[in-house]
N, C-alpha and C. Protein backbone atom coordinates (compact mmCIF):
# COMPACT_ATOMS: atom_id res chain seq x y z
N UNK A 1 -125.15 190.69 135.56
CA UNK A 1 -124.79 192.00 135.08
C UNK A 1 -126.02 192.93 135.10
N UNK A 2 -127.14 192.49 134.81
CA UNK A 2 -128.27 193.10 134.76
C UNK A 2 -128.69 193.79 135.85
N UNK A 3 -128.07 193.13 136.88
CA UNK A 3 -128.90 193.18 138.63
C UNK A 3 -128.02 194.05 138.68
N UNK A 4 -126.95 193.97 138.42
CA UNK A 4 -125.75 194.91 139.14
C UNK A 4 -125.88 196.42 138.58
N UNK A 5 -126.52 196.30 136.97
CA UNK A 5 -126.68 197.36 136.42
C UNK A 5 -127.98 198.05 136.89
N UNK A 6 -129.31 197.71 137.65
CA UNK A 6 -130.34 197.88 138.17
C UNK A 6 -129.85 198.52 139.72
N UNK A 7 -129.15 197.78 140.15
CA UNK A 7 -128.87 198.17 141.48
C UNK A 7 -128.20 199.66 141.53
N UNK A 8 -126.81 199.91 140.82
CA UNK A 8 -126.15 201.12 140.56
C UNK A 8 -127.44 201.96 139.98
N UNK A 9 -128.34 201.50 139.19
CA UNK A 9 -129.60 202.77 138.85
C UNK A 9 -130.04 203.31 139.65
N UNK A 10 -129.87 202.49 140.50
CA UNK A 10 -131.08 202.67 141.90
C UNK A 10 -130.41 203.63 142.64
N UNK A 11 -129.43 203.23 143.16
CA UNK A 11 -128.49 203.89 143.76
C UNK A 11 -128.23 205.48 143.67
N UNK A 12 -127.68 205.36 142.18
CA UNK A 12 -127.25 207.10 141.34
C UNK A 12 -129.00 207.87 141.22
N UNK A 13 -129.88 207.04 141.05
CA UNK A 13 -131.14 207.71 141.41
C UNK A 13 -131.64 208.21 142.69
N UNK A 14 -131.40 207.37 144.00
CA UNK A 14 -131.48 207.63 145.28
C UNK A 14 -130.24 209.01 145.46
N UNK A 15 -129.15 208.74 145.32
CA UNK A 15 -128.20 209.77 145.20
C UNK A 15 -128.60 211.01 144.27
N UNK A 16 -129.19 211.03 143.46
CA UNK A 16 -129.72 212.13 142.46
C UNK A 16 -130.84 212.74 143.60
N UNK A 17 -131.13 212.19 143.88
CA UNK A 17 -132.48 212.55 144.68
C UNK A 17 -132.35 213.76 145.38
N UNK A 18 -131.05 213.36 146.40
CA UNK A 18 -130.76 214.29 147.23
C UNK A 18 -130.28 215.63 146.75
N UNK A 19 -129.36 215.11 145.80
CA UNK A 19 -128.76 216.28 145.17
C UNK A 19 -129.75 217.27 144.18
N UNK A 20 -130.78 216.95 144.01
CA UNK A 20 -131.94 217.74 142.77
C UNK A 20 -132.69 218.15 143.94
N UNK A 21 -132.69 218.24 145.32
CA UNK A 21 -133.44 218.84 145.75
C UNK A 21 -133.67 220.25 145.59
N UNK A 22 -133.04 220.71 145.32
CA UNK A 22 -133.00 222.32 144.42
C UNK A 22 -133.78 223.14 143.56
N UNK A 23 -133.94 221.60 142.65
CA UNK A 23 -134.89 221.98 141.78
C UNK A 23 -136.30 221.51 141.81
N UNK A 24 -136.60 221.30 143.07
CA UNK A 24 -137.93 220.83 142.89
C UNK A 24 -138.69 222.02 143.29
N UNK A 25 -140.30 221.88 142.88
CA UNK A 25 -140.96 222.58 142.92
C UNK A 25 -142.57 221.87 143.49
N UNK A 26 -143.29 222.68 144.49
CA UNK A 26 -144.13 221.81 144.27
C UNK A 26 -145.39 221.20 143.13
N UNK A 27 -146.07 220.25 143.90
CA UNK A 27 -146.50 219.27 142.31
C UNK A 27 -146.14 217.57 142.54
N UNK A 28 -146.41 217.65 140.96
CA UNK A 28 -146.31 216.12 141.25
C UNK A 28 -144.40 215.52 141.55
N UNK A 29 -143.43 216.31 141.44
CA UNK A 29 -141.90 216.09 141.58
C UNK A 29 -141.89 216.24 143.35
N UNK A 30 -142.77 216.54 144.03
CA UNK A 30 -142.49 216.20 145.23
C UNK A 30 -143.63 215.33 146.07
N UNK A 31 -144.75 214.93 145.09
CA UNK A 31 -145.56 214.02 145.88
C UNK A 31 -145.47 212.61 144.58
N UNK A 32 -144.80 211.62 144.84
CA UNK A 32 -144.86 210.87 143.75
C UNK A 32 -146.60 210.23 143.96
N UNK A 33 -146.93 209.96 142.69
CA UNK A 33 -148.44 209.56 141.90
C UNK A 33 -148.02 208.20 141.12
N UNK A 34 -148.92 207.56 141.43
CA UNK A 34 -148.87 206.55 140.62
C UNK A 34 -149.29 206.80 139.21
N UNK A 35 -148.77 206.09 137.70
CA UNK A 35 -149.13 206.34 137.03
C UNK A 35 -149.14 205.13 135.80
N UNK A 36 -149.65 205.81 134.35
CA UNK A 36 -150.20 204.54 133.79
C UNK A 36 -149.50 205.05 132.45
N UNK A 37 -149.01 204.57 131.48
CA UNK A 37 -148.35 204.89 130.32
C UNK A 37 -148.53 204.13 128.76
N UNK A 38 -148.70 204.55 127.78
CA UNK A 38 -148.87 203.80 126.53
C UNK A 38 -147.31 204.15 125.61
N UNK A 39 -146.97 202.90 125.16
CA UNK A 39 -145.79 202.88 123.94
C UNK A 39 -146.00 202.23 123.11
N UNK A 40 -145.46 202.84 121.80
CA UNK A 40 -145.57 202.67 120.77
C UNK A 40 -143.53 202.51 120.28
N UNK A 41 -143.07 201.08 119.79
CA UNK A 41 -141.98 200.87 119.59
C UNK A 41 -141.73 199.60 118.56
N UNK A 42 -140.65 199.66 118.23
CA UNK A 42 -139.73 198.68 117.32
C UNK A 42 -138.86 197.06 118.32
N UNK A 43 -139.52 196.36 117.97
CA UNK A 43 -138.60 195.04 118.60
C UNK A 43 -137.31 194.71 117.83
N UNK A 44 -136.26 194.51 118.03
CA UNK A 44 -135.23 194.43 117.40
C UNK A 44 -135.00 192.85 117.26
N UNK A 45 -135.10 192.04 116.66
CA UNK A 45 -134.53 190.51 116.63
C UNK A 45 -133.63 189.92 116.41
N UNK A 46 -132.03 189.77 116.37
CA UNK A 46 -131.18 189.66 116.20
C UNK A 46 -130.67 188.02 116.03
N UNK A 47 -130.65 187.20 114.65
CA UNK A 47 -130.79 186.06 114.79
C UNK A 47 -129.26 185.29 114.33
N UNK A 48 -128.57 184.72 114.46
CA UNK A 48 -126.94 184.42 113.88
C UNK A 48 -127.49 183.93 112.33
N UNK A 49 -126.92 184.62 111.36
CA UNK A 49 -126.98 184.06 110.22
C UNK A 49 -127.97 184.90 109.25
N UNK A 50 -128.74 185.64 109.76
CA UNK A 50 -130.00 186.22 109.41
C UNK A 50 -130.16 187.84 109.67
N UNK A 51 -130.50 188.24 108.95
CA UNK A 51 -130.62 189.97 108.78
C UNK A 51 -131.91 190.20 110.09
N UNK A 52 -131.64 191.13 110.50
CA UNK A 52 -132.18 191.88 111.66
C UNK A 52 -133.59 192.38 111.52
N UNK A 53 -134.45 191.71 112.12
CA UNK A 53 -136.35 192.02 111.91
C UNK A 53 -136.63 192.75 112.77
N UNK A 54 -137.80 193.65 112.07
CA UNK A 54 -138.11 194.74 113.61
C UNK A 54 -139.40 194.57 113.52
N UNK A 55 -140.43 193.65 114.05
CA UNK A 55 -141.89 193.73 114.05
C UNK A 55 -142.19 194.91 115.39
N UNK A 56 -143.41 195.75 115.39
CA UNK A 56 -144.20 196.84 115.67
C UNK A 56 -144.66 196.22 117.16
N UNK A 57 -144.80 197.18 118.00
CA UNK A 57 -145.30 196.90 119.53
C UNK A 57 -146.03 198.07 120.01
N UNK A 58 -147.06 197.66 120.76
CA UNK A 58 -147.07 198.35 121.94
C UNK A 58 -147.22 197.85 123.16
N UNK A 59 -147.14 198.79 124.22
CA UNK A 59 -146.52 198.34 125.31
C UNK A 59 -147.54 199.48 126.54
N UNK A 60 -148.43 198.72 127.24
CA UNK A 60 -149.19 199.03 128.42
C UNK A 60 -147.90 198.98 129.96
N UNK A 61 -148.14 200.32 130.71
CA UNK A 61 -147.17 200.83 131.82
C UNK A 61 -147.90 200.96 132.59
N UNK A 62 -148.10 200.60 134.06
CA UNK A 62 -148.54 200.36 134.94
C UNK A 62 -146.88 200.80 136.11
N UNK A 63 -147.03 202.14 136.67
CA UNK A 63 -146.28 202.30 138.03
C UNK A 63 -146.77 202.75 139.24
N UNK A 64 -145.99 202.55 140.18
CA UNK A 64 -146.52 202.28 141.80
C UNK A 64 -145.41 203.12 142.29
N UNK A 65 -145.13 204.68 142.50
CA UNK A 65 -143.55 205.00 142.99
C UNK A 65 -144.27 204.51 144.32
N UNK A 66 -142.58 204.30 145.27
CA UNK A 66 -142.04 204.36 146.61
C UNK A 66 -141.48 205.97 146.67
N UNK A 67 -140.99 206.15 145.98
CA UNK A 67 -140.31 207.32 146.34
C UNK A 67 -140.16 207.93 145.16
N UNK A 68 -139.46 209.52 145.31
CA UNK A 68 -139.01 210.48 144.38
C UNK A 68 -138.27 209.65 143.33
N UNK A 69 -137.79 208.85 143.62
CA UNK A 69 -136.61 208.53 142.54
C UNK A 69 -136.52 206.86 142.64
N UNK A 70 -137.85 206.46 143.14
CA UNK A 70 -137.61 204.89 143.17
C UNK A 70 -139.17 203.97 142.44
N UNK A 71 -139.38 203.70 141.47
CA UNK A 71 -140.73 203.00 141.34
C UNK A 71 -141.09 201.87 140.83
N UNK A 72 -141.96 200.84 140.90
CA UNK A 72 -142.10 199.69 140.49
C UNK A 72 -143.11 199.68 139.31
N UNK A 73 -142.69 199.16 138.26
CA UNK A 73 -143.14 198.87 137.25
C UNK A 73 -144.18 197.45 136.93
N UNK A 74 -145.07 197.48 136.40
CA UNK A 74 -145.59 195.99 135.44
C UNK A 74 -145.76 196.57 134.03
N UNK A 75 -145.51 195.58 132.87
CA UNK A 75 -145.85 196.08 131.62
C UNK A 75 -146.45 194.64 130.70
N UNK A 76 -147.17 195.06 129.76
CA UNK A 76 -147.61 194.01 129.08
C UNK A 76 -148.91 194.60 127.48
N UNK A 77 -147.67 193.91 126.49
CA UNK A 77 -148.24 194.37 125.24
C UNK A 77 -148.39 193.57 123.98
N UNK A 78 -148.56 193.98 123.17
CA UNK A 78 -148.41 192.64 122.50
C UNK A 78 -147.71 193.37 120.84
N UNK A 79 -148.09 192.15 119.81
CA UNK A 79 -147.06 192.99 118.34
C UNK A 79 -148.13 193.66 117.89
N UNK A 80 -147.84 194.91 116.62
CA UNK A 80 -148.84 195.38 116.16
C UNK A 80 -148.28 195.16 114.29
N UNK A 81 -147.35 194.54 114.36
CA UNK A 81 -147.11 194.25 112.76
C UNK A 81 -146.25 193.50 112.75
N UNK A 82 -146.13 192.70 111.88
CA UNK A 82 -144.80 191.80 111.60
C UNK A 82 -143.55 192.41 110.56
N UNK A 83 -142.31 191.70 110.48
CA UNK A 83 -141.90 192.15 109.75
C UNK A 83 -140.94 191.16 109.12
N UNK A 84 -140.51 191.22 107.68
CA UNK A 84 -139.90 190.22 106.99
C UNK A 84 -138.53 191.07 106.28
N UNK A 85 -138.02 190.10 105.94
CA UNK A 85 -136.90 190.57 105.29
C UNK A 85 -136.10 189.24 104.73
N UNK A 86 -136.10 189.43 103.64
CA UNK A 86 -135.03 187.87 103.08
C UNK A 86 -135.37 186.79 102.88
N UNK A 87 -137.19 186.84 103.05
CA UNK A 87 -137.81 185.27 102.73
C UNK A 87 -138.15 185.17 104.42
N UNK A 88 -137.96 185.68 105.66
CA UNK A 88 -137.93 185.51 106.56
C UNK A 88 -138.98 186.12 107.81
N UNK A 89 -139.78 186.40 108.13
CA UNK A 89 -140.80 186.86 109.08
C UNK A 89 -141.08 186.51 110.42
N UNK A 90 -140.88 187.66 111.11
CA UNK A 90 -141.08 187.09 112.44
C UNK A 90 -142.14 188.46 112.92
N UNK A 91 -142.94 187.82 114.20
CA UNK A 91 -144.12 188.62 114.71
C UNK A 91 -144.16 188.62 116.41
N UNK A 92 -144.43 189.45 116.67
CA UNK A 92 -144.36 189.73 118.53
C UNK A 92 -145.49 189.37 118.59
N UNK A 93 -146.10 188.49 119.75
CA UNK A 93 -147.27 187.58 120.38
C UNK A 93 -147.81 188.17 121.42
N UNK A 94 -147.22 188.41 122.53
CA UNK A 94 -147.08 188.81 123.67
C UNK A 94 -145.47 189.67 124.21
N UNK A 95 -145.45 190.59 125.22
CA UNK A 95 -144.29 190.76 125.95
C UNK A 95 -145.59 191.31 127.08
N UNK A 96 -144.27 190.84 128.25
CA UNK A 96 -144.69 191.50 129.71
C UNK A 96 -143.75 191.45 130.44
N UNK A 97 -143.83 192.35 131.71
CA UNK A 97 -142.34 192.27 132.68
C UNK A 97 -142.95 192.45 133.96
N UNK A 98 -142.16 192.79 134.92
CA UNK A 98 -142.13 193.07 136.06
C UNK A 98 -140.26 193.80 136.12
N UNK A 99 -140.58 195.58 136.65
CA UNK A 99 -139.21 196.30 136.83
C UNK A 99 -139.50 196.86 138.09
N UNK A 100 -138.05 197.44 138.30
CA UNK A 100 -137.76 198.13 139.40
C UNK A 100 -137.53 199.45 138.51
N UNK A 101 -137.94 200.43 138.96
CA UNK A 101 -136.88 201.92 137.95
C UNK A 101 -136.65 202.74 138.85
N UNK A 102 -135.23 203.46 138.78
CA UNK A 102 -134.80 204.11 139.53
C UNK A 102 -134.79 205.31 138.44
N UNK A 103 -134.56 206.69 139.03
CA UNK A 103 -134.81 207.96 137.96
C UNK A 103 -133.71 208.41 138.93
N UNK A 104 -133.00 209.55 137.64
CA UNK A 104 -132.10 210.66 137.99
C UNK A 104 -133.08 212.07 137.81
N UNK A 105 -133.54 213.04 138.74
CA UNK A 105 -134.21 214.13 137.97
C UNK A 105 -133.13 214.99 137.96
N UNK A 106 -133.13 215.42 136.48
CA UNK A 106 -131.57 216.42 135.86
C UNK A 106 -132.32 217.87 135.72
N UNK A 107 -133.71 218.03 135.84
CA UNK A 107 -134.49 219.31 136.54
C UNK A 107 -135.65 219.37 136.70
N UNK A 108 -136.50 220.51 136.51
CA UNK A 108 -137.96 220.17 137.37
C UNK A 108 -139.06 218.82 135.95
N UNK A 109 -138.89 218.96 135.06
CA UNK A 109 -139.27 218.81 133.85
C UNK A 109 -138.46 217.34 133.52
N UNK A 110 -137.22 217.16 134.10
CA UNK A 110 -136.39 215.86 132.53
C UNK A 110 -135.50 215.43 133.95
N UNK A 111 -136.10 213.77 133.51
CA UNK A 111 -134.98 212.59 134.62
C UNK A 111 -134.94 211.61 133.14
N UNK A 112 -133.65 211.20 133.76
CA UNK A 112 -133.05 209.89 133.05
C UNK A 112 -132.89 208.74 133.98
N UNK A 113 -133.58 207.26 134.09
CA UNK A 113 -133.85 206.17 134.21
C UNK A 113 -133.35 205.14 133.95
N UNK A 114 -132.93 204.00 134.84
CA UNK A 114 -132.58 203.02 134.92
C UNK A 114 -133.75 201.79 135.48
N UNK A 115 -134.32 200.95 134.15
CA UNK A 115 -134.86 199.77 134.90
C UNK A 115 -134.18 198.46 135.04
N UNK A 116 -134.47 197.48 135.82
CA UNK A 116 -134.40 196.25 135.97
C UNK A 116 -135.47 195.04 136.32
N UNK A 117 -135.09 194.13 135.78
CA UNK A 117 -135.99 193.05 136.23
C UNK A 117 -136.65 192.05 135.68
N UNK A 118 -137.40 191.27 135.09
CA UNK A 118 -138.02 189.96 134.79
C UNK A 118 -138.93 190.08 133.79
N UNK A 119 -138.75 189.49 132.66
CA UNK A 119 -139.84 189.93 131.12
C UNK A 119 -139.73 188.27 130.80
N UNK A 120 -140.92 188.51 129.78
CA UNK A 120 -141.54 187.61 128.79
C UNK A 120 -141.70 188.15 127.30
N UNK A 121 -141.35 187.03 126.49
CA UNK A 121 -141.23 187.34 125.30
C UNK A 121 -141.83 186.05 124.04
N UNK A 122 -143.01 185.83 123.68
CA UNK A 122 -143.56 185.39 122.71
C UNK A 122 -143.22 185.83 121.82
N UNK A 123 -142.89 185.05 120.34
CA UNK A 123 -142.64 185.85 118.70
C UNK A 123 -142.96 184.46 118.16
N UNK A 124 -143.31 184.77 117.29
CA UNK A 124 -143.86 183.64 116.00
C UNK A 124 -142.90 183.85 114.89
N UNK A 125 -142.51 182.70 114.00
CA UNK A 125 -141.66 182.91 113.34
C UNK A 125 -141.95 182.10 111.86
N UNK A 126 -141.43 182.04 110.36
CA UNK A 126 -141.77 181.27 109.51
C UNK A 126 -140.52 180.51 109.40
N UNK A 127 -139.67 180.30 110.27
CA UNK A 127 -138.39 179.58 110.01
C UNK A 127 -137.56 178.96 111.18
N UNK A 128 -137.25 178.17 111.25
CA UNK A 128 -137.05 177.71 112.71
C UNK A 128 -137.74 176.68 113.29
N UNK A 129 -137.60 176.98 114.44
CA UNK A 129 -139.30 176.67 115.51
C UNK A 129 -140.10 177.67 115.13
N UNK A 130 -141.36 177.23 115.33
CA UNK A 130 -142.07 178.39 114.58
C UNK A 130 -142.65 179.45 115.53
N UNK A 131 -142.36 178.78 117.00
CA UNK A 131 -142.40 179.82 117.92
C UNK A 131 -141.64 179.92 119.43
N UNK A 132 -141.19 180.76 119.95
CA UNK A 132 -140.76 181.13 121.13
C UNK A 132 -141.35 181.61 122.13
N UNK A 133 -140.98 181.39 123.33
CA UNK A 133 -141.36 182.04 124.75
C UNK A 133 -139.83 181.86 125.57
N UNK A 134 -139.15 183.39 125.65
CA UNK A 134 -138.28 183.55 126.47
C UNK A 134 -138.67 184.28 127.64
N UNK A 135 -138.22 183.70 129.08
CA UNK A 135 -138.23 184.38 129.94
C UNK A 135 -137.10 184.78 130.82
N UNK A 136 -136.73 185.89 131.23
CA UNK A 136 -135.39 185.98 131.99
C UNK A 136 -134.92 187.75 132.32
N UNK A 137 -133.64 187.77 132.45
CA UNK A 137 -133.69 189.42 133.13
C UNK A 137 -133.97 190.01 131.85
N UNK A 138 -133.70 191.49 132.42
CA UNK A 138 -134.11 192.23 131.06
C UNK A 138 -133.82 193.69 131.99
N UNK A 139 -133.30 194.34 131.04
CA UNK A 139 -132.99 196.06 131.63
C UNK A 139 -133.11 197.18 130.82
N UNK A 140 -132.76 198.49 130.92
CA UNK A 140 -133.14 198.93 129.99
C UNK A 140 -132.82 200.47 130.63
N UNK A 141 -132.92 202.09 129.59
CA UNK A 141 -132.56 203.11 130.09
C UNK A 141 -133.61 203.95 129.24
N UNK A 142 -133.53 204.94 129.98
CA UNK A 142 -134.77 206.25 129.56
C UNK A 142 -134.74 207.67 130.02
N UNK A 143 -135.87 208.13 129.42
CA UNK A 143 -135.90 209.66 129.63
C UNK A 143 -137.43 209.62 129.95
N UNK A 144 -137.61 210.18 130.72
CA UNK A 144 -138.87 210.95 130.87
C UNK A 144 -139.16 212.53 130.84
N UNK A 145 -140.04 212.79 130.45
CA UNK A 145 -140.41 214.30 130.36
C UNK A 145 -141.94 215.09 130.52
N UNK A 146 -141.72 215.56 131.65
CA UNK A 146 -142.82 216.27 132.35
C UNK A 146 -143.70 217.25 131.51
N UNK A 147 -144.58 217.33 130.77
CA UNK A 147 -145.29 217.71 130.02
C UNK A 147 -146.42 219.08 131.09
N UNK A 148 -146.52 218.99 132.47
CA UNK A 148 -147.18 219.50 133.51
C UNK A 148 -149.10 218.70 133.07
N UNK A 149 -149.66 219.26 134.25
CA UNK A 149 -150.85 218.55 134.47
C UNK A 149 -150.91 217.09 134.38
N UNK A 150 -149.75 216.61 135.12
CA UNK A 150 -149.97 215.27 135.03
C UNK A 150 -149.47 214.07 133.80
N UNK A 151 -149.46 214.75 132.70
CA UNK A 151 -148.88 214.43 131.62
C UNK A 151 -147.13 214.61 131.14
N UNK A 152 -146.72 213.13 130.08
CA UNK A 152 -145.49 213.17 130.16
C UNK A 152 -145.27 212.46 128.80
N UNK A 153 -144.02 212.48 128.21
CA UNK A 153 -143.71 211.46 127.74
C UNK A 153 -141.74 210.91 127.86
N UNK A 154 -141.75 209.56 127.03
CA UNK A 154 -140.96 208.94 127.54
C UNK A 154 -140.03 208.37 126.14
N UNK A 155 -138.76 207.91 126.53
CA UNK A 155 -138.06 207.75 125.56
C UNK A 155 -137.49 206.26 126.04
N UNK A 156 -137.10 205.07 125.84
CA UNK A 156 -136.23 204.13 126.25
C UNK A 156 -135.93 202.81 125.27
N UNK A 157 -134.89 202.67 126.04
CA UNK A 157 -134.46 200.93 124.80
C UNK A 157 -134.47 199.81 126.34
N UNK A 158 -135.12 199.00 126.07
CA UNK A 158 -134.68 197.90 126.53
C UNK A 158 -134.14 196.79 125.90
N UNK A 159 -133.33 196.10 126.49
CA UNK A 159 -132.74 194.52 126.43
C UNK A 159 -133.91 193.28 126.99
N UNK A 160 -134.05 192.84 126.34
CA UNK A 160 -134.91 191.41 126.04
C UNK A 160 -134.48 190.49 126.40
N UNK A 161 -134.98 189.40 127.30
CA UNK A 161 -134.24 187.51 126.95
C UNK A 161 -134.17 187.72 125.89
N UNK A 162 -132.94 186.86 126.07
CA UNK A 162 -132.27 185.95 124.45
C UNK A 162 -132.90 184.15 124.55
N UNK A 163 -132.63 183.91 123.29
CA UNK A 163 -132.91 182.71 123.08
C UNK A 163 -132.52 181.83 121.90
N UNK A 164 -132.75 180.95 121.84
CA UNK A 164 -132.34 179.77 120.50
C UNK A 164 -133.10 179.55 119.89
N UNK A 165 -132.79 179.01 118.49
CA UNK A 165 -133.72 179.02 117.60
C UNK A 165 -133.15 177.81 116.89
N UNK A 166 -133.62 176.76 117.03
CA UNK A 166 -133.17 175.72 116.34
C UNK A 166 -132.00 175.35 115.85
N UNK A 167 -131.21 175.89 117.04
CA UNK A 167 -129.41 175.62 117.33
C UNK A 167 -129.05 176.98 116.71
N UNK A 168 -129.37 178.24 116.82
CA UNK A 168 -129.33 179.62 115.79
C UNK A 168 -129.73 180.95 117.40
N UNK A 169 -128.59 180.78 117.99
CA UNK A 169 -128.58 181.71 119.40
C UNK A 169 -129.24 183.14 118.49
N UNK A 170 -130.71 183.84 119.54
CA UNK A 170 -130.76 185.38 119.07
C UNK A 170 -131.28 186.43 120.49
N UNK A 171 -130.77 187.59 120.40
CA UNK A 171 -131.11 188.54 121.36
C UNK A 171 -132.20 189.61 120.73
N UNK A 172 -132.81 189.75 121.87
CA UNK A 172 -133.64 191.15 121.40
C UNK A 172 -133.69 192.41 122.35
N UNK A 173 -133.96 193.27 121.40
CA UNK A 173 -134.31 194.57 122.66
C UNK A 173 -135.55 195.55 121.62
N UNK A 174 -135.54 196.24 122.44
CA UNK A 174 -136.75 197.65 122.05
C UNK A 174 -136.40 198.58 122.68
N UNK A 175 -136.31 199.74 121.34
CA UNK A 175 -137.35 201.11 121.23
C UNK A 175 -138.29 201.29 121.61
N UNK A 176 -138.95 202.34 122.13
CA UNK A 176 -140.23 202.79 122.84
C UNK A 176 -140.37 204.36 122.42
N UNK A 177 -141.45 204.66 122.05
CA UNK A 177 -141.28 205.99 122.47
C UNK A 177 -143.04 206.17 123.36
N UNK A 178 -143.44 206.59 124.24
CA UNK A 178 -144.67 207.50 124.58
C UNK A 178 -145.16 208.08 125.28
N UNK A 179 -146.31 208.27 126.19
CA UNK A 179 -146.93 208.99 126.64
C UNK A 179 -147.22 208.46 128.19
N UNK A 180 -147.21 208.85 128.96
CA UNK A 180 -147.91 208.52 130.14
C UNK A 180 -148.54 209.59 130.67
N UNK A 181 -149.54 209.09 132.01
CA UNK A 181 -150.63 210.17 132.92
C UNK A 181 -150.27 209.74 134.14
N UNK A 182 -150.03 210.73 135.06
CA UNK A 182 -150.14 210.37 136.44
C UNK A 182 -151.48 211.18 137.13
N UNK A 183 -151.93 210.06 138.29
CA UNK A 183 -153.11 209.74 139.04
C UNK A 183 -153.33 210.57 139.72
């Protein structure tokens, strides 16, 4: 489902492409730049039986466009707080991925985004196993916003591997919100 939902991003982004030619201007919307991004977000932990933990992240962006509306992602961050609730605590260790993102630009300034593709997920926990490493798809949707001179910021949730927890199935995703620079 993930792939299929990555692929149609790609797609309605390649198709956006053509159709926003209108609004482009020159700049960086017609020479894509590689660029580098910082987030600041909420991990969501979702465990059967157990109230919902949100330990603190950030998140290092590393992109490479191919094209107007096509670019490859790496990311990798780690937790910046834990969080408890109910006798219960869990903490982000590590995350990293590898995406594909496809963008819709809706005008010269604001595209909406579709990623896909392959993450890692470390969390430490006081209950359970006391720790995890999930790896597997992972997708996710966004906004970006052209700030000019190179500067931007960004809005998105992604979906996380899921995983088990000592026979106790849980999913995660993230909030993001921040900033990026292009090169």
């Amino acid at each position: 489902m993930a792939v299929a939902l990555g692929l149609a991003g790609a797609t309605a982004a390649i198709a956006g492409g053509y159709y926003d030619s209108g609004y482009a201007r020159r700049g960086a919307y017609d020479y894509p730049s590689a660029y580098v991004g910082l987030s600041l977000g909420s991990l969501r932990y979702s465990e059967d039986g157990l109230d919902t933990l949100t330990p603190t992240a950030a998140l290092l962006r590393l992109g490479v466009p191919v094209s107007r509306n096509l670019a490859f992602e790496v990311r990798a961050g780690g937790g910046l707080a834990d969080s408890s609730h109910g006798g219960y605590t869990a903490s982000l260790d590590t995350i990293y991925g590898a995406y594909v993102k496809g963008s819709l630009p809706l005008g010269p300034a604001f595209s909406l985004y579709g990623v896909g593709g392959v993450a890692g997920v470390t969390m430490h926990r006081d209950f359970g196993y006391s720790s995890s490493r999930d790896t597997g798809l992972s997708f996710g949707l966004g906004a970006d916003i052209n700030l000019g001179g190179g500067a931007g910021i960004n809005l998105e949730w992604t979906r996380l591997p899921s995983g088990n927890n000592a026979g106790y199935d849980y999913t995660s995703s993230m909030a993001t919100a921040g900033v990026t620079w292009r090169f």
